[in-house]
Protein backbone atom coordinates (compact mmCIF):
# COMPACT_ATOMS: atom_id res chain seq x y z
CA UNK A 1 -137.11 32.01 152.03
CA UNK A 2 -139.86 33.17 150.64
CA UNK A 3 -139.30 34.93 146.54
CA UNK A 4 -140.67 35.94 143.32
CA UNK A 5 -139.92 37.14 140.13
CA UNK A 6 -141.78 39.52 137.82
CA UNK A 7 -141.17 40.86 134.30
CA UNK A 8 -141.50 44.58 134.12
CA UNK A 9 -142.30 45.41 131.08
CA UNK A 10 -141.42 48.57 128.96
CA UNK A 11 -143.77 51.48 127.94
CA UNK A 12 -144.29 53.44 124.61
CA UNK A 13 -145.78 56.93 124.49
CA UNK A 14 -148.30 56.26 121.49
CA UNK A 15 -148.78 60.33 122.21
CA UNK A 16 -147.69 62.76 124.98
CA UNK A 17 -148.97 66.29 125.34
CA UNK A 18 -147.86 69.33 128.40
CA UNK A 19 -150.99 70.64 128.97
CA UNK A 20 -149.66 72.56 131.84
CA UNK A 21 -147.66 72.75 135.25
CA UNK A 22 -148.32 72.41 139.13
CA UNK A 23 -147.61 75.23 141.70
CA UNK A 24 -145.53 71.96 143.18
CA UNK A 25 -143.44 72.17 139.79
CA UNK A 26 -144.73 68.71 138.61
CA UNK A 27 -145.60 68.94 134.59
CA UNK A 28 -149.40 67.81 134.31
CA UNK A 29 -149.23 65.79 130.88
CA UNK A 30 -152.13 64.08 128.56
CA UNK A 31 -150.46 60.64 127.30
CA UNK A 32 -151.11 57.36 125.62
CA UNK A 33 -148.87 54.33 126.64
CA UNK A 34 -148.82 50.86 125.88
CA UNK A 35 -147.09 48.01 127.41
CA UNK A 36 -144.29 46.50 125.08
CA UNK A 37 -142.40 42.74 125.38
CA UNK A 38 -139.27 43.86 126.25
CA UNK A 39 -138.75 43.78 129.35
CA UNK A 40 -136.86 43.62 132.63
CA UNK A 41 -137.09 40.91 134.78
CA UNK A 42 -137.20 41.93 138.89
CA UNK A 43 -136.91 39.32 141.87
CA UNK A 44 -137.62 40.05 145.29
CA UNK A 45 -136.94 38.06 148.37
CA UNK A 46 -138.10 38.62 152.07
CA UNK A 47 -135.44 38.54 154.25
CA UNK A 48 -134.89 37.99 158.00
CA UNK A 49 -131.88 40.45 158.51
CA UNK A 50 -134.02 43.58 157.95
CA UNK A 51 -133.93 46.44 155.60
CA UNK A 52 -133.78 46.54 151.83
CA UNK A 53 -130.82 46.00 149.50
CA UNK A 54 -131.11 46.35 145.54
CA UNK A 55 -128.76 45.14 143.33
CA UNK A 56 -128.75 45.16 139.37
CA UNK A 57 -126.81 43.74 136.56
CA UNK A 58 -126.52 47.03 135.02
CA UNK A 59 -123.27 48.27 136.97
CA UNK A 60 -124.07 51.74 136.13
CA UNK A 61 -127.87 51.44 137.53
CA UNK A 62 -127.82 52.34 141.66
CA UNK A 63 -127.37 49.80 144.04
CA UNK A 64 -128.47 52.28 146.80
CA UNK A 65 -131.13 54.55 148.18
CA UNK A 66 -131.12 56.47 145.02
CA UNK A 67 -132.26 53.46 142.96
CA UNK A 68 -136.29 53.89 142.83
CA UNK A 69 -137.09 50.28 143.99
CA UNK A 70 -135.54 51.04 146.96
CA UNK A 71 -138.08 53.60 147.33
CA UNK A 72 -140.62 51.60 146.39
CA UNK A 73 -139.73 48.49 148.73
CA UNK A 74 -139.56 51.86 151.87
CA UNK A 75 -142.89 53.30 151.24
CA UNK A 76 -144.31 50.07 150.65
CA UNK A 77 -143.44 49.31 154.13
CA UNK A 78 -144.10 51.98 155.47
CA UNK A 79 -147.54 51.47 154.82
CA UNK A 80 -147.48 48.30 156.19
CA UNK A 81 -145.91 48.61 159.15
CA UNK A 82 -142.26 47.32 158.40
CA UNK A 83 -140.60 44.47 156.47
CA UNK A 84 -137.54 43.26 154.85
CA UNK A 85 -136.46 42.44 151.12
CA UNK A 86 -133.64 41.92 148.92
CA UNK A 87 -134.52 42.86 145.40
CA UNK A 88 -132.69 41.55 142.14
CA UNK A 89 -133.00 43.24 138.70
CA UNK A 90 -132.03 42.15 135.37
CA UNK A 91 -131.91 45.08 132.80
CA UNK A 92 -132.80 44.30 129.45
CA UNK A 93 -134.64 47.65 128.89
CA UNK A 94 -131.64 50.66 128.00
CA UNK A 95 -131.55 53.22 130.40
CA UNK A 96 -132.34 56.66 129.56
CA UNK A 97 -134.57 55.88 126.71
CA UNK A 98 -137.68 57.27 127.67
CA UNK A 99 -139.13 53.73 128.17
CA UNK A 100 -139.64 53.79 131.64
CA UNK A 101 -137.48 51.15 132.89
CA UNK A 102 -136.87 52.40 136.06
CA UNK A 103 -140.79 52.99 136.78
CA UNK A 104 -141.42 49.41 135.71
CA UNK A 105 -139.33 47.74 138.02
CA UNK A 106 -140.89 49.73 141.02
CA UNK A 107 -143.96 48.82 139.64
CA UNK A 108 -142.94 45.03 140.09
CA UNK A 109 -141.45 46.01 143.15
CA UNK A 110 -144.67 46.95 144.96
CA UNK A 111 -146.90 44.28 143.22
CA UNK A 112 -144.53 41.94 143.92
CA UNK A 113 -144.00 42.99 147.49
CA UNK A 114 -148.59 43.15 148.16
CA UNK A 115 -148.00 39.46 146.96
CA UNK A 116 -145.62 37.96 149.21
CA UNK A 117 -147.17 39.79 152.11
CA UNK A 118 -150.50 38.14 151.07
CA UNK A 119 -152.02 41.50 149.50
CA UNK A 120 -152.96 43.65 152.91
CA UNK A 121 -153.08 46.62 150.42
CA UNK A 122 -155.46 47.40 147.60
CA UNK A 123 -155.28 48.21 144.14
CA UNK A 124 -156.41 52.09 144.65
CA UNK A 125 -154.34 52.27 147.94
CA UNK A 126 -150.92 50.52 145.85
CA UNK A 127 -151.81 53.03 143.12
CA UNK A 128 -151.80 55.73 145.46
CA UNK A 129 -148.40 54.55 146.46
CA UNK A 130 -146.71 54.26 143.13
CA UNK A 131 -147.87 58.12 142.35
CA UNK A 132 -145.66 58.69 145.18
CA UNK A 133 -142.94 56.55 143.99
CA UNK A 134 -142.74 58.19 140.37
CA UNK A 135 -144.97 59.62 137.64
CA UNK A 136 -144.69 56.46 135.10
CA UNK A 137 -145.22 53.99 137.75
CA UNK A 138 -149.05 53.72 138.47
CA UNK A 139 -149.46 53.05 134.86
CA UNK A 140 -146.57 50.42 134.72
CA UNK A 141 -148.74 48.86 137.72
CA UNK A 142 -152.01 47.66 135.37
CA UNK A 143 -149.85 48.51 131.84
CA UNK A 144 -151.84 47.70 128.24
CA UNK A 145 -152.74 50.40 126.35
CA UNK A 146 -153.97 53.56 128.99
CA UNK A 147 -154.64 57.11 128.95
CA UNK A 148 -152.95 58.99 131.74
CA UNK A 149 -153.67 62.18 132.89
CA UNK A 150 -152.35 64.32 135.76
CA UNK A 151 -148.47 63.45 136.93
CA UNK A 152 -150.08 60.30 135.57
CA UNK A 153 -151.72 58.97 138.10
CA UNK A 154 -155.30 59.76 136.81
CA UNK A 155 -155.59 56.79 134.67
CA UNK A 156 -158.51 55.53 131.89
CA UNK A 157 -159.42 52.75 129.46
CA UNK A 158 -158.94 53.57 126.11
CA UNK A 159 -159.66 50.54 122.87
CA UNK A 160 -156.31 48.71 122.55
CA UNK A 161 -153.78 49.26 120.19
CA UNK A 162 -154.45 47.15 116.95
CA UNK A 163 -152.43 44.11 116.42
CA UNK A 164 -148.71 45.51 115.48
CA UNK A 165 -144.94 44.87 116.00
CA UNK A 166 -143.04 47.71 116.97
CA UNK A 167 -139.24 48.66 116.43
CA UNK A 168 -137.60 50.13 119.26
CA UNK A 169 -134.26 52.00 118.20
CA UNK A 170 -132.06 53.55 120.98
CA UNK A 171 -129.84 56.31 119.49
CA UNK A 172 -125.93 57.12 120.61
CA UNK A 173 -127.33 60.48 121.82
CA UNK A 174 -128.83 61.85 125.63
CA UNK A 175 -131.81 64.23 125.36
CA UNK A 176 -131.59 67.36 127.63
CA UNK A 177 -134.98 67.12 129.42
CA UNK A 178 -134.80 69.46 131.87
CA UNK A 179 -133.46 72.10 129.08
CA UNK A 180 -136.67 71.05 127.45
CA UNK A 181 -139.27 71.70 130.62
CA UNK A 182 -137.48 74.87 130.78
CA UNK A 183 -138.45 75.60 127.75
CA UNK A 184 -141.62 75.20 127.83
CA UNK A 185 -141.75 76.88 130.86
CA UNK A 186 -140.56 80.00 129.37
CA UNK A 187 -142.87 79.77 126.46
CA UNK A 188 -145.96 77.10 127.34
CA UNK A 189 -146.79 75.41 123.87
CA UNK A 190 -150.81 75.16 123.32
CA UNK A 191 -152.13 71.30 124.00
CA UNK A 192 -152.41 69.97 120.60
CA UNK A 193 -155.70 69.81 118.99
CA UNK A 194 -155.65 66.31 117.28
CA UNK A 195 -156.12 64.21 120.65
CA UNK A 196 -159.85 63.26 119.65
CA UNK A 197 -158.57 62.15 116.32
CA UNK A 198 -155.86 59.81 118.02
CA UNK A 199 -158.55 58.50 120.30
CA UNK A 200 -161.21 58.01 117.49
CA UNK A 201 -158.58 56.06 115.19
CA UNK A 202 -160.02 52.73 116.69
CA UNK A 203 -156.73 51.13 117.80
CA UNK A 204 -154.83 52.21 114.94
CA UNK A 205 -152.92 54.65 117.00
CA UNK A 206 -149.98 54.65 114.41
CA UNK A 207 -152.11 57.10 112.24
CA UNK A 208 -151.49 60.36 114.59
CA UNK A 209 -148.56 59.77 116.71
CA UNK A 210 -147.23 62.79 118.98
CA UNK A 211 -144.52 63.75 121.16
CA UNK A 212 -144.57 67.58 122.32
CA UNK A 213 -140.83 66.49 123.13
CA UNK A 214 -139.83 66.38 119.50
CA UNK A 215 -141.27 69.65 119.32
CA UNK A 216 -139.57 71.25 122.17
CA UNK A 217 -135.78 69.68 121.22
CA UNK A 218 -136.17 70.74 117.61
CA UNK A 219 -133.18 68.14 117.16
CA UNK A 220 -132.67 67.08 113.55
CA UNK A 221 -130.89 63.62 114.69
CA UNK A 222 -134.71 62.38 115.96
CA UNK A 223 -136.11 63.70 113.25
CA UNK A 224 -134.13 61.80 110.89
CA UNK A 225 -134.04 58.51 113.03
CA UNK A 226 -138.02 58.55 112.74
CA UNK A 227 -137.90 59.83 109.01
CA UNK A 228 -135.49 56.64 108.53
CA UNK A 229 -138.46 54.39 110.54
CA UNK A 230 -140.99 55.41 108.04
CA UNK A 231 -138.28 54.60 105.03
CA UNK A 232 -138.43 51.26 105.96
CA UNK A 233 -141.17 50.63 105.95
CA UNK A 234 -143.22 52.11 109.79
CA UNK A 235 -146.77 53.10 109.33
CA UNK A 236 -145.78 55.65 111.86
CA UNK A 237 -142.67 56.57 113.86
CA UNK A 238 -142.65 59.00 117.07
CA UNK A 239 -139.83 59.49 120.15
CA UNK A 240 -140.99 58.21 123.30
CA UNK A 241 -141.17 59.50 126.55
CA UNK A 242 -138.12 62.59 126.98
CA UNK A 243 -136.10 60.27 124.86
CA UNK A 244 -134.00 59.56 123.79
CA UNK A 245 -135.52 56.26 122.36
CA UNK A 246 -137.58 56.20 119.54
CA UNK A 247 -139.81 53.99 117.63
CA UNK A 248 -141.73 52.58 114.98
CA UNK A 249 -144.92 50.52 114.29
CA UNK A 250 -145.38 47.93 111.50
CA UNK A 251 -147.83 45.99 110.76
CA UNK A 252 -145.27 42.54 111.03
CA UNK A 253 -142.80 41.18 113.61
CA UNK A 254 -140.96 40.23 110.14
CA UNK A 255 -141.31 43.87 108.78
CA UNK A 256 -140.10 45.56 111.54
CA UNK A 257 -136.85 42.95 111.79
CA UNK A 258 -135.96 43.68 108.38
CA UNK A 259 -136.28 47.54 109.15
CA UNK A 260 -133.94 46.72 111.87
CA UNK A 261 -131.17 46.40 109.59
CA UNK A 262 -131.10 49.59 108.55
CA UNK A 263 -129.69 50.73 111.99
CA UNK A 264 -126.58 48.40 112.47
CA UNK A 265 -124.81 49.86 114.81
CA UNK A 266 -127.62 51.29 117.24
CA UNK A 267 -129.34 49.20 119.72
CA UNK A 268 -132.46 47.52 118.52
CA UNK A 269 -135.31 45.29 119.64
CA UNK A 270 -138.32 44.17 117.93
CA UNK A 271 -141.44 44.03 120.55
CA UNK A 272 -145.11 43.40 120.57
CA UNK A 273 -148.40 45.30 122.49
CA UNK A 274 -148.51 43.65 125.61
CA UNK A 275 -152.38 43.17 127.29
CA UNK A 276 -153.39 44.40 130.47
CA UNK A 277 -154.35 40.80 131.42
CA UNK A 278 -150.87 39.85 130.80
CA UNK A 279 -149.12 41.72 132.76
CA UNK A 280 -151.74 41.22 135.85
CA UNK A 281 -150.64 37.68 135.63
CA UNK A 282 -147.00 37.33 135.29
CA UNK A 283 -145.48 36.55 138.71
CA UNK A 284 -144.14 33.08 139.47
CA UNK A 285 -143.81 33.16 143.28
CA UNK A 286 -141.96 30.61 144.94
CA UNK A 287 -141.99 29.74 148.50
C-alpha cells in the first residue's frame, strides 16, 4: 500500500480587511497570513476497495462527506479521472479558532494526493482546485507569509515576517460569524486605509495588526484577551481569522512562554513563522 503523511500547518491573519461582496455571496477580503508550527498532521493511503473514507482523532470533527478532505480527495479525482484513498488526521490545531485547520488539512489532502499519483496535475491547475475546495485552502497549499486577495485565491509575495514567536490563545467563547457578515452587509465598513503602512513595515508586521472582525463583533472579551497579550509583554496582539482565536507576537519563544502563564486555564501554544520552503518540503511518502 502505497501512503504518506503531511503536516498541515496553521495560519495567522497578520491583517484581514472586507473590501466587498460577490453577486455569488462570497465576501472578497484583502489579508495577510503566515504559516505557524502548530500543526496537524494528515496521512493518506491509496486504497484498492474504492472510494474515500476520512477519519480523525477529534471525535467531534466529521468522519463523512461533510468533512472538507473528503471534498478535497472527490474533486481531486474527479479531475483525474477516479481513485481511491483512506485519509487519517491528527488534530492538534483547535477547531473553530479561526486558524484554518480544516483548510490545511485539504490542503495536504490534495498535495498529498498529486504526490502519490506521481503529480499529473499542476501547481496553477491544484490551486484552481483548492479555490473550489474552500477560501483558506489555496494559501494553505504554498503557506509562508502571503497576501491574498479575492475569496483568496488571488495570491502574492509579500517580504516575510521578521524573526518572532507567536502566542496562540484559544478563548472558552464561539464567535458569531455569520451575525458578523450580516453585519457588514447591512452597513459595508470602508477598507481600512493603513494597508500600505502594514506592507511597508519591512517584516515587522506586528507594528499595524488588523482584523475588521474585531471591529464588526465589538466584543469586549477579545478586546481584553489581546489587551492582556500586550500586558505581557506582545509587541502586538490581533484575533485571527472570524475567531475566535487570538494571538500575540514577541520577539522570544521564551517571552511568549512566560506570557503564557498568564492564561492558565485557556488553551495555549507557543509557535514560530513557518517558510514557504518548508512547508513545500514536508511529506515523507512511503511506499
Amino acid at each position: 500500500m502505497k501512503e504518506i503523511t503531511l503536516t498541515a500547518y496553521a495560519k495567522l491573519n497578520l491583517y484581514l480587511d472586507i473590501t466587498g461582496r460577490r453577486d455569488d455571496g462570497y465576501h472578497m477580503l484583502k489579508t495577510v497570513m503566515q504559516s505557524v508550527s502548530l500543526a496537524d498532521y494528515v496521512k493518506i493511503a491509496l486504497n484498492e476497495g474504492g472510494g474515500i473514507s476520512v477519519s480523525c482523532s477529534d471525535p467531534l470533527i466529521p468522519a463523512n462527506e461533510g468533512n472538507i478532505c473528503h471534498k478535497a480527495a472527490r474533486l481531486f479525482f474527479e479531475e483525474i479521472g477516479g481513485g481511491s484513498a483512506d485519509i487519517r488526521i491528527e488534530k492538534r490545531i483547535p477547531s473553530g479558532a479561526g486558524m484554518g485547520g480544516g483548510s490545511t488539512d485539504a490542503a495536504a489532502v490534495l498535495k498529498g494526493l498529486n504526490i502519490l499519483y506521481g503529480n499529473p496535475v499542476d501547481d496553477r491547475r491544484l490551486s484552481e482546485i483548492a479555490a473550489k475546495v474552500g477560501a483558506d485552502v489555496p494559501f494553505c497549499l504554498c503557506g509562508g507569509t502571503k497576501f491574498c486577495r479575492g475569496i483568496g485565491d488571488i495570491i502574492s509575495e509579500v517580504p516575510p515576517i521578521k524573526e518572532c514567536a507567536f502566542l496562540i490563545v484559544m478563548p472558552d467563547f464561539a464567535c458569531p460569524t455569520a451575525e458578523a457578515y450580516r453585519r457588514y452587509d447591512e452597513n459595508p465598513t470602508t477598507a481600512r486605509k493603513n494597508f500600505n503602512e502594514f506592507i511597508k513595515s519591512d517584516g515587522e508586521y506586528w507594528r499595524h495588526l488588523y482584523n475588521v472582525f474585531e471591529d464588526l463583533y465589538g466584543d469586549r472579551r477579545i478586546t481584553e484577551l489581546t489587551d492582556k497579550l500586550r500586558s505581557a509583554g506582545a509587541l502586538g496582539a490581533a484575533l485571527t481569522g472570524s475567531g475566535s482565536a487570538v494571538f500575540g507576537i514577541f520577539d522570544a519563544a521564551e517571552k511568549a512562554a512566560v506570557a503564557a502563564r498568564a492564561f492558565p486555564t485557556l488553551f495555549t501554544s507557543v509557535c514560530t513563522a513557518v517558510r514557504n520552503e518548508d512547508i513545500l518540503h514536508n511529506a515523507e511518502e512511503y511506499v
